[in-house]
C-alpha atoms as a PDB file:
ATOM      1  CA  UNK A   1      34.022 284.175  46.254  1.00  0.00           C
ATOM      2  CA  UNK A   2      31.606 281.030  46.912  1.00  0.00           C
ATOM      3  CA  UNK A   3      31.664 278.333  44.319  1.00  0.00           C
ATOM      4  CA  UNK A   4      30.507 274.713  44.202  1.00  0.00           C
ATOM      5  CA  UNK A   5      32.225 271.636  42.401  1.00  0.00           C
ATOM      6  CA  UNK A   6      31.197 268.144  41.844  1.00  0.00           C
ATOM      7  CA  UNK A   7      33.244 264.848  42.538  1.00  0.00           C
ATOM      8  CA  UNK A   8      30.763 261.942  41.461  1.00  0.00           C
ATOM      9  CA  UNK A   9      27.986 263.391  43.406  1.00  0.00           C
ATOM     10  CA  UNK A  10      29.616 264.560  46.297  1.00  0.00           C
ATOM     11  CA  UNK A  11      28.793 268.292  46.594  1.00  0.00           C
ATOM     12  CA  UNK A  12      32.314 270.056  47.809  1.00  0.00           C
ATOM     13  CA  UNK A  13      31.640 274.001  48.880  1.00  0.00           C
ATOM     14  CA  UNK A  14      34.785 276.197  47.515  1.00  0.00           C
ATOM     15  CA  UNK A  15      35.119 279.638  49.199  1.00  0.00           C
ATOM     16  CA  UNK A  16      38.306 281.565  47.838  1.00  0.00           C
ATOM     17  CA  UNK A  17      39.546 283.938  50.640  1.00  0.00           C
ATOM     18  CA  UNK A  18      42.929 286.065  51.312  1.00  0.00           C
ATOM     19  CA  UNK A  19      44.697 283.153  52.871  1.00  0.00           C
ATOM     20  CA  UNK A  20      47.766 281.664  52.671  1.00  0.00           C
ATOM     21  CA  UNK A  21      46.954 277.694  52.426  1.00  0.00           C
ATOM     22  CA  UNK A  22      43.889 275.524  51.198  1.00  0.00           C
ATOM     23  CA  UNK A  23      41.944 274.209  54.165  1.00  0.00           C
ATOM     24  CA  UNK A  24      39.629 271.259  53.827  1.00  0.00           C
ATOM     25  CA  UNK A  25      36.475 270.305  56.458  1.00  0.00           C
ATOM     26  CA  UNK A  26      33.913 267.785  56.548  1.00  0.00           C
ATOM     27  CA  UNK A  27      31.208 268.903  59.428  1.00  0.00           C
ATOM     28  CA  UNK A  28      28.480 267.056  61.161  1.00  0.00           C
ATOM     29  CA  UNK A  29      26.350 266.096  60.752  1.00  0.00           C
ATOM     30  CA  UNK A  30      25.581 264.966  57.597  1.00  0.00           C
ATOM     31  CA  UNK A  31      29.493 265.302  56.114  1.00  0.00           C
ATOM     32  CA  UNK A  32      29.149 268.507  54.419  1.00  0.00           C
ATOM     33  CA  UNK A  33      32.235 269.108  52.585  1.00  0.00           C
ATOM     34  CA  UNK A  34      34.205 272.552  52.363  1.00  0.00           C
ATOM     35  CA  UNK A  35      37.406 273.827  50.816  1.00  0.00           C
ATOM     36  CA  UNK A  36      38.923 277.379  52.027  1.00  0.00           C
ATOM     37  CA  UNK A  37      41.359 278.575  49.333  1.00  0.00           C
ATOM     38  CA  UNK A  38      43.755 281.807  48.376  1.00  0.00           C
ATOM     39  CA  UNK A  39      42.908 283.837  45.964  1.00  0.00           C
ATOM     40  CA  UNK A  40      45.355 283.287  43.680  1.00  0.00           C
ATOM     41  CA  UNK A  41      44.106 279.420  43.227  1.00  0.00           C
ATOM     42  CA  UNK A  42      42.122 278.530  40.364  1.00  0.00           C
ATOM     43  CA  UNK A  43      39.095 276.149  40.032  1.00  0.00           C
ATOM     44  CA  UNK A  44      40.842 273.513  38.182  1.00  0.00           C
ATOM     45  CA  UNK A  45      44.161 273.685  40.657  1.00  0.00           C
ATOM     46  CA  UNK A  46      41.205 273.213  43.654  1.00  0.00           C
ATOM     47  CA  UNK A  47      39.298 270.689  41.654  1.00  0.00           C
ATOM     48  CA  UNK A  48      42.853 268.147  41.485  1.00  0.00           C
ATOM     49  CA  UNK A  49      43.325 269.077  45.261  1.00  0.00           C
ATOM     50  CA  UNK A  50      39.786 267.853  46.095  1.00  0.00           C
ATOM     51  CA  UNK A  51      39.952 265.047  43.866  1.00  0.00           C
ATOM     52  CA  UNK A  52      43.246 263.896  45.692  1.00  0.00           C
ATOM     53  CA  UNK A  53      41.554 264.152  48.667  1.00  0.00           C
ATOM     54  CA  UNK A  54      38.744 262.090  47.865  1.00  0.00           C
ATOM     55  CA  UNK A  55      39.164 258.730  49.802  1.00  0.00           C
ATOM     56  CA  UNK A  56      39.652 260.734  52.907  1.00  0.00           C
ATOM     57  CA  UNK A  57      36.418 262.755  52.349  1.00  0.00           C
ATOM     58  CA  UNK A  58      34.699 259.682  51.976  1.00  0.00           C
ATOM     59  CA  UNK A  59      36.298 258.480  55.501  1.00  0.00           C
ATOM     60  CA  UNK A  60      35.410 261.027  57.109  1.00  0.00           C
ATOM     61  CA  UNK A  61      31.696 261.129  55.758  1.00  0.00           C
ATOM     62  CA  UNK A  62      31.423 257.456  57.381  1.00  0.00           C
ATOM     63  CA  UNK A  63      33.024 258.077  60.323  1.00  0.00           C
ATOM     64  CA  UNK A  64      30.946 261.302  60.977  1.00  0.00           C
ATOM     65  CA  UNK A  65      27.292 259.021  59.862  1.00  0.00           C
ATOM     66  CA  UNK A  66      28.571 256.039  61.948  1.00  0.00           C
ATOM     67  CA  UNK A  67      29.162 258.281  64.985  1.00  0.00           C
ATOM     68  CA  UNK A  68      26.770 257.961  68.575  1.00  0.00           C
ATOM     69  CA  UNK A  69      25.033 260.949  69.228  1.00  0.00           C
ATOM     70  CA  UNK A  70      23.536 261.657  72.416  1.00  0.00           C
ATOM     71  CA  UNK A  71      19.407 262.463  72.803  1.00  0.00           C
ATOM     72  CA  UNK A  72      18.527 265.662  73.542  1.00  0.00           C
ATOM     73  CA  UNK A  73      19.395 266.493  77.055  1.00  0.00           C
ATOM     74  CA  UNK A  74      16.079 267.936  78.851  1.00  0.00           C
ATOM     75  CA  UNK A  75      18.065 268.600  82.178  1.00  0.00           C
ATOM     76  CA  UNK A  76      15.773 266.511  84.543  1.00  0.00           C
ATOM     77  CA  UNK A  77      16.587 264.410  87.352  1.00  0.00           C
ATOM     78  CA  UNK A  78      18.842 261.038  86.692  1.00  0.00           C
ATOM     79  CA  UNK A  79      19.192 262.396  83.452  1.00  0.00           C
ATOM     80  CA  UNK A  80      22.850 260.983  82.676  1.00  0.00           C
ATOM     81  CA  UNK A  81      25.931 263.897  81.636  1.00  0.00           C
ATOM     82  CA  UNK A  82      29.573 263.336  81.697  1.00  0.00           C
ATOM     83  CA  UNK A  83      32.304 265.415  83.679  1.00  0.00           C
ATOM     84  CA  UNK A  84      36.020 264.199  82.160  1.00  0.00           C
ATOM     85  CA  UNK A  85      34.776 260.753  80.232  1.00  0.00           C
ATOM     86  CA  UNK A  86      32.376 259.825  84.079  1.00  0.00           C
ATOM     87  CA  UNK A  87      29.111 259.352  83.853  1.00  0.00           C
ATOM     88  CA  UNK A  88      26.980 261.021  86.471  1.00  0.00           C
ATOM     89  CA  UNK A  89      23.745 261.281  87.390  1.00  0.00           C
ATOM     90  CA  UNK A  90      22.203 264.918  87.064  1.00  0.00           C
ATOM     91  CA  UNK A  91      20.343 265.811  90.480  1.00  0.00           C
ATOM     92  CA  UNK A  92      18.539 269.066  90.384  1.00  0.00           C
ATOM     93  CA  UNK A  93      17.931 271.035  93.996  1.00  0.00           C
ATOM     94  CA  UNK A  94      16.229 273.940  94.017  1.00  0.00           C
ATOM     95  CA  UNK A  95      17.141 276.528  96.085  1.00  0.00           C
ATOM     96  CA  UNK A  96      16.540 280.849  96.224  1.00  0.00           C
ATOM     97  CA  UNK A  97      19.706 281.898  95.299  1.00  0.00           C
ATOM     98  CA  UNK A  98      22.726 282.312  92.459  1.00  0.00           C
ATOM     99  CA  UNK A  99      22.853 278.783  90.662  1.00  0.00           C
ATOM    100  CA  UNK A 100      25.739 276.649  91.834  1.00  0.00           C
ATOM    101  CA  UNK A 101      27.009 273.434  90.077  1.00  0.00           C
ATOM    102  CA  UNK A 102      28.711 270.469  92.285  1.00  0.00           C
ATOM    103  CA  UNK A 103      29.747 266.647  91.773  1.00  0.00           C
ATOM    104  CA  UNK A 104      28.888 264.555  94.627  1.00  0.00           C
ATOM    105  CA  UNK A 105      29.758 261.152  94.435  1.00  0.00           C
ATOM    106  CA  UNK A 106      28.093 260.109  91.151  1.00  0.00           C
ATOM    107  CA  UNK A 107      26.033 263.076  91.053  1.00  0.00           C
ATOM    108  CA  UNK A 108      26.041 266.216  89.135  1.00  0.00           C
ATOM    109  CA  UNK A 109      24.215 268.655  91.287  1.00  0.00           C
ATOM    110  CA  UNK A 110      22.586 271.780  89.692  1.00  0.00           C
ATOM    111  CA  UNK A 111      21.366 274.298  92.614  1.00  0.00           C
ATOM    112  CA  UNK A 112      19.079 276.707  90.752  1.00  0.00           C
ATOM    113  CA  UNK A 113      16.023 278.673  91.918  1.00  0.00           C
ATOM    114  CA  UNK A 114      12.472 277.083  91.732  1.00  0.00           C
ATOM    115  CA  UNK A 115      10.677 277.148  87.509  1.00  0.00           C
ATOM    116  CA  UNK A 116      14.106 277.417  86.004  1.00  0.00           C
ATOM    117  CA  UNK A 117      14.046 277.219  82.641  1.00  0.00           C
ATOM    118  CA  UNK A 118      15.442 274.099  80.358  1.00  0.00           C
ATOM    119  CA  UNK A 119      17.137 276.738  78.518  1.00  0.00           C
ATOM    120  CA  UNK A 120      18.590 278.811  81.553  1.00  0.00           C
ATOM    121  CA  UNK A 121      19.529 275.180  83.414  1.00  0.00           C
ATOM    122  CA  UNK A 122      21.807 274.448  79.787  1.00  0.00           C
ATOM    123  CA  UNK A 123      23.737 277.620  80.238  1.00  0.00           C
ATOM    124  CA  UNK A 124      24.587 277.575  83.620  1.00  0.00           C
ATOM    125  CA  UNK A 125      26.198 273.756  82.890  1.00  0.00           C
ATOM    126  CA  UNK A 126      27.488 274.904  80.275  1.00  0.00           C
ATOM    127  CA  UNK A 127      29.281 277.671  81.880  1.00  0.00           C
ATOM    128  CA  UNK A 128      30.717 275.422  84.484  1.00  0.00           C
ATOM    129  CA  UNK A 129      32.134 272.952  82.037  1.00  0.00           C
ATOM    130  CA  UNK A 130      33.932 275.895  80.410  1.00  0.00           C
ATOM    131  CA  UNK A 131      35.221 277.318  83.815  1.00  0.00           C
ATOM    132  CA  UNK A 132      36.442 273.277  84.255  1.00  0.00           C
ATOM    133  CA  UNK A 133      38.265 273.244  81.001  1.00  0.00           C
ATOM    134  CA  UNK A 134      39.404 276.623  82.317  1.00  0.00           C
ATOM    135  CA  UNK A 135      40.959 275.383  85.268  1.00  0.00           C
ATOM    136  CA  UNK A 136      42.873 272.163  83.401  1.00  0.00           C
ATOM    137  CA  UNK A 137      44.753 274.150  80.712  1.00  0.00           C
ATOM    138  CA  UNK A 138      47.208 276.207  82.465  1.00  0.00           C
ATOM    139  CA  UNK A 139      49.279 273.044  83.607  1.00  0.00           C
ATOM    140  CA  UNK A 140      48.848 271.765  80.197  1.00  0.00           C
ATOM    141  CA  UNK A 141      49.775 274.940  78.357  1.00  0.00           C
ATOM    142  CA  UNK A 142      52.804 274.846  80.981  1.00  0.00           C
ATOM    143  CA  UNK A 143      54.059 271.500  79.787  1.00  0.00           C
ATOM    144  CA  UNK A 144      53.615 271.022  76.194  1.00  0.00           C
ATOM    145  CA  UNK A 145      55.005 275.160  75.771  1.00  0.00           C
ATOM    146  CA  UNK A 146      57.775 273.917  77.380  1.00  0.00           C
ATOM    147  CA  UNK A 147      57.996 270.232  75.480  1.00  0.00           C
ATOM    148  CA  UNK A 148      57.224 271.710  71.877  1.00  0.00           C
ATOM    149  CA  UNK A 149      59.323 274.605  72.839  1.00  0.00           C
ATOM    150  CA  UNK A 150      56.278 276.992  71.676  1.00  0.00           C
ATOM    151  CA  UNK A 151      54.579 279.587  73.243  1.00  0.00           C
ATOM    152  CA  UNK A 152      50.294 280.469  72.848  1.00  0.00           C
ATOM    153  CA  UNK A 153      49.309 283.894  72.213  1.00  0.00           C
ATOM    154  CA  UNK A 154      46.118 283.741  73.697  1.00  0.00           C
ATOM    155  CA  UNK A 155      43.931 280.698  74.466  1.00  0.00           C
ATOM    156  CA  UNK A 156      39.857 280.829  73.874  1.00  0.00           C
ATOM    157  CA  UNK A 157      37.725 278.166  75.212  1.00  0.00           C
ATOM    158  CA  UNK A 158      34.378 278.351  73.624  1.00  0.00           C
ATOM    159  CA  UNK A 159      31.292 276.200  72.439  1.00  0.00           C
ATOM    160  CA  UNK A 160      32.501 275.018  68.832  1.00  0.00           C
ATOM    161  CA  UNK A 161      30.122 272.618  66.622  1.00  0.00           C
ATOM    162  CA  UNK A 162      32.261 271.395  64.374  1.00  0.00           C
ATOM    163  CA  UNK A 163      36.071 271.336  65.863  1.00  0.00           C
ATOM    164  CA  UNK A 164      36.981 270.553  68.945  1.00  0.00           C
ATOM    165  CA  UNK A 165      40.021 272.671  68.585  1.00  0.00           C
ATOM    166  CA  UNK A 166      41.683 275.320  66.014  1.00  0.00           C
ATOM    167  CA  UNK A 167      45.090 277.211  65.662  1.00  0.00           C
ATOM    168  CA  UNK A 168      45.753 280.746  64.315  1.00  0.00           C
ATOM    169  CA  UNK A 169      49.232 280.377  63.062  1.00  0.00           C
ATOM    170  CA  UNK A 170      49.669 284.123  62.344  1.00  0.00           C
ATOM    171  CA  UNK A 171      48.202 285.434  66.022  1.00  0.00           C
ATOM    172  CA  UNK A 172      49.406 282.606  67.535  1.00  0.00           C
ATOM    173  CA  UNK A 173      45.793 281.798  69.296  1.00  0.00           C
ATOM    174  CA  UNK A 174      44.335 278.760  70.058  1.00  0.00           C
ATOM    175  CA  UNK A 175      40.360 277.878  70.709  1.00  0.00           C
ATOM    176  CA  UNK A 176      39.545 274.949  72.488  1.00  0.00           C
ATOM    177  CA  UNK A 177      35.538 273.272  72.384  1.00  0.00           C
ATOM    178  CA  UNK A 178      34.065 273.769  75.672  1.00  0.00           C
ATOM    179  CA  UNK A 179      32.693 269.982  75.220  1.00  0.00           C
ATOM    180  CA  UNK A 180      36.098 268.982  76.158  1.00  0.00           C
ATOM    181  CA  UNK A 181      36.053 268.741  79.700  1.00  0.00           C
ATOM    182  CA  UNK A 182      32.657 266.188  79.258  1.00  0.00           C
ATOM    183  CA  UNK A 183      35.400 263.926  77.089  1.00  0.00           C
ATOM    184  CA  UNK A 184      38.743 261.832  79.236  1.00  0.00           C
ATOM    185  CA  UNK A 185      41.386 264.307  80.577  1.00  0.00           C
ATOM    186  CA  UNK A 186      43.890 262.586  78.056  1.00  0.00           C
ATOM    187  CA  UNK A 187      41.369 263.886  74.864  1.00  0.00           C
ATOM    188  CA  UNK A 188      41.742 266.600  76.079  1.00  0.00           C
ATOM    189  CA  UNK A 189      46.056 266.832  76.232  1.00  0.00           C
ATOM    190  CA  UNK A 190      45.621 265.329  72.540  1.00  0.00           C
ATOM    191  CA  UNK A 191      43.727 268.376  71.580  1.00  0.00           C
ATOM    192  CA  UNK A 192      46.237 270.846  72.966  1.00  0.00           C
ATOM    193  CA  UNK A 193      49.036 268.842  71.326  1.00  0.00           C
ATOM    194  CA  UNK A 194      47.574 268.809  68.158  1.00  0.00           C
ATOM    195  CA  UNK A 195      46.769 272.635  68.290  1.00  0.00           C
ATOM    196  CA  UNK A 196      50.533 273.261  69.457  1.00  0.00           C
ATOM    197  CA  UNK A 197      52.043 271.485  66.678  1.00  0.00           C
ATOM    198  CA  UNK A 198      50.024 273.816  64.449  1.00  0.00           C
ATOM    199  CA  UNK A 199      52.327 276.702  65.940  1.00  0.00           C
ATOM    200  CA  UNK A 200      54.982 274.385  64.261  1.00  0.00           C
ATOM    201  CA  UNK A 201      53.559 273.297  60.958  1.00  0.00           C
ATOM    202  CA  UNK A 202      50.092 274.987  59.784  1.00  0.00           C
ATOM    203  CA  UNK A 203      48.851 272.550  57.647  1.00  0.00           C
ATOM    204  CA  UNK A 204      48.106 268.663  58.671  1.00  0.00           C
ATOM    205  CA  UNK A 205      51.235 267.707  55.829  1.00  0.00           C
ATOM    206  CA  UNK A 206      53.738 264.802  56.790  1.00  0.00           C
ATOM    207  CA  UNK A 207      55.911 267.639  58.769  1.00  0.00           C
ATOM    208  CA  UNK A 208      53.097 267.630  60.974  1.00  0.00           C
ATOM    209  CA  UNK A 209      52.313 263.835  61.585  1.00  0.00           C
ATOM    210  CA  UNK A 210      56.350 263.556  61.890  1.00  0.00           C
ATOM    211  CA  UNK A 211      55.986 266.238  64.901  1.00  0.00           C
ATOM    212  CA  UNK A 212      53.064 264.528  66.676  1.00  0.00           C
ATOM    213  CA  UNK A 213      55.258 261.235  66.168  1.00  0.00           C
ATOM    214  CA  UNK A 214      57.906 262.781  68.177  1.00  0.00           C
ATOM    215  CA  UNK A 215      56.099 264.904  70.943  1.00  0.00           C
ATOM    216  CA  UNK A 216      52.983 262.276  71.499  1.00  0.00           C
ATOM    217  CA  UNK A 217      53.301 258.686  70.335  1.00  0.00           C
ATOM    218  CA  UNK A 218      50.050 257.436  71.353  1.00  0.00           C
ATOM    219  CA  UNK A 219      48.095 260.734  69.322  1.00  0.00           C
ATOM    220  CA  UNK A 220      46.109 258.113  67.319  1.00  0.00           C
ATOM    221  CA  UNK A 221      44.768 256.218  70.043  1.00  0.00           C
ATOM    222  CA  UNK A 222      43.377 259.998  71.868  1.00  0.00           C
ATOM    223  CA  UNK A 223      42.611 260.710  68.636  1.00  0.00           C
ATOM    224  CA  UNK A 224      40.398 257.619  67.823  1.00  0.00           C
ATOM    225  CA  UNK A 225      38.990 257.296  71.436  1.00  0.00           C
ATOM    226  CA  UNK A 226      38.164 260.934  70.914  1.00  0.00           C
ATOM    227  CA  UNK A 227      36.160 260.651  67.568  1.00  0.00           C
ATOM    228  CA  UNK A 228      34.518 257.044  69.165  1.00  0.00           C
ATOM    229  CA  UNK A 229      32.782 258.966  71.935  1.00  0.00           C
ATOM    230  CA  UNK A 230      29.052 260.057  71.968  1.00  0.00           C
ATOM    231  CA  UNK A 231      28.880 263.243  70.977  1.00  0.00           C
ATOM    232  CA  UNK A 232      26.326 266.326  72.388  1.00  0.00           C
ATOM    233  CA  UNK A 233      23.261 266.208  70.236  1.00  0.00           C
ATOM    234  CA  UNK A 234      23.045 269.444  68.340  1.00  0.00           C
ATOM    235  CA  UNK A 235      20.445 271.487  66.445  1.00  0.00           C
ATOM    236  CA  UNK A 236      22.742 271.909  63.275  1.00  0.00           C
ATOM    237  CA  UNK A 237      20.115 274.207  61.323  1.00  0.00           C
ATOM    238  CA  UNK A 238      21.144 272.534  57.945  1.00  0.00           C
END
């Protein structure tokens, strides 16, 4: 069940689903607001919840209109794209052949065949940066599993537009934003804390700030250099 609700203008998107816990999200990149709530909640109950909630929607609505974006990448030649928080400079090389993606220096080198598509030249990055994000989590996953004393079910690693990471308590899964490995190797640690401690404590409550206390100290420094960063431009479609 969809439903909308007003709090001095600010238009807040209720959907009541078969879950456990109310969720709230603010998404880019305008600071569209939505609550996720059981079943068994009623419109009034959400309507408090939201309205307790409101300096932090408001936060995050300034944070999200204050943020850098990045232009539109058109894959050309010195174009500029990051690999773990460097800057490089994209060199394309055209060769007949399966694409290949390098660093060199401070290059990023895209080997593709000749008339390659924008499109097609955007895919094959970003499949490398997923296979690099790939490639970084096992040691991580190693660690912190053994730190938090947790253990993942399965872990995802996909193109996300409005998380960088999420948690499925029940399954045990985590998913982890592909744009990850263009961000500092310690954003990325941050993230896979933060989506460990949800195997611990579901909901972002004080059990949960207490356990990112203990296991990373420094979360909201990652955290703040993480939401400071330029961000991929994205056709949102709303």
């Amino acid at each position: 069940m969809v439903t909308q609700i007003d709090l001095g203008g600010i238009a807040v998107e209720v959907v009541q689903k078969d879950i456990k816990n109310i969720h709230l999200s603010v998404y880019p990149p305008t600071g569209r607001v939505r609550i996720a709530a059981p079943l068994r909640m009623d419109i009034d109950t959400i309507r408090v919840f939201a309205i307790t909630k409101l300096g932090w929607i408001k936060s995050q609505q300034q944070k999200l209109r204050e943020q850098e974006r990045e232009t539109p990448r058109e894959y050309l030649d010195r174009e500029s794209h990051y690999v773990w928080g460097k800057r490089y400079l994209l060199k394309i090389e055209e060769q007949d052949g399966a694409p290949e993606v390098a660093l060199r220096h401070n290059k990023l080198i895209l080997r593709i065949r000749p008339a390659t598509s924008r499109e097609k030249k955007q895919e094959i990055l970003d499949a490398w940066y997923r296979e690099q994000l790939k490639a970084a989590l096992p040691s991580l996953l190693d660690k912190w599993e053994a730190l938090m004393s947790v253990k993942v079910g399965r872990c995802f690693v996909q193109k996300m537009r409005t998380k960088w990471g999420s948690c499925s308590h029940d399954t045990r899964n985590i998913r982890l934003n592909t744009d990850l490995a263009r961000k500092p190797p310690e954003c990325l640690e941050y993230i896979v804390v933060h989506e460990l401690a949800h195997l611990l404590e579901p909901t972002h409550n004080q059990h949960f700030i207490v356990l990112m206390d203990r296991f990373m100290p420094k979360w909201r420094f990652y955290k703040d250099q993480l939401n400071k960063l330029p961000v991929r431009h994205e056709d949102w479609g709303y």
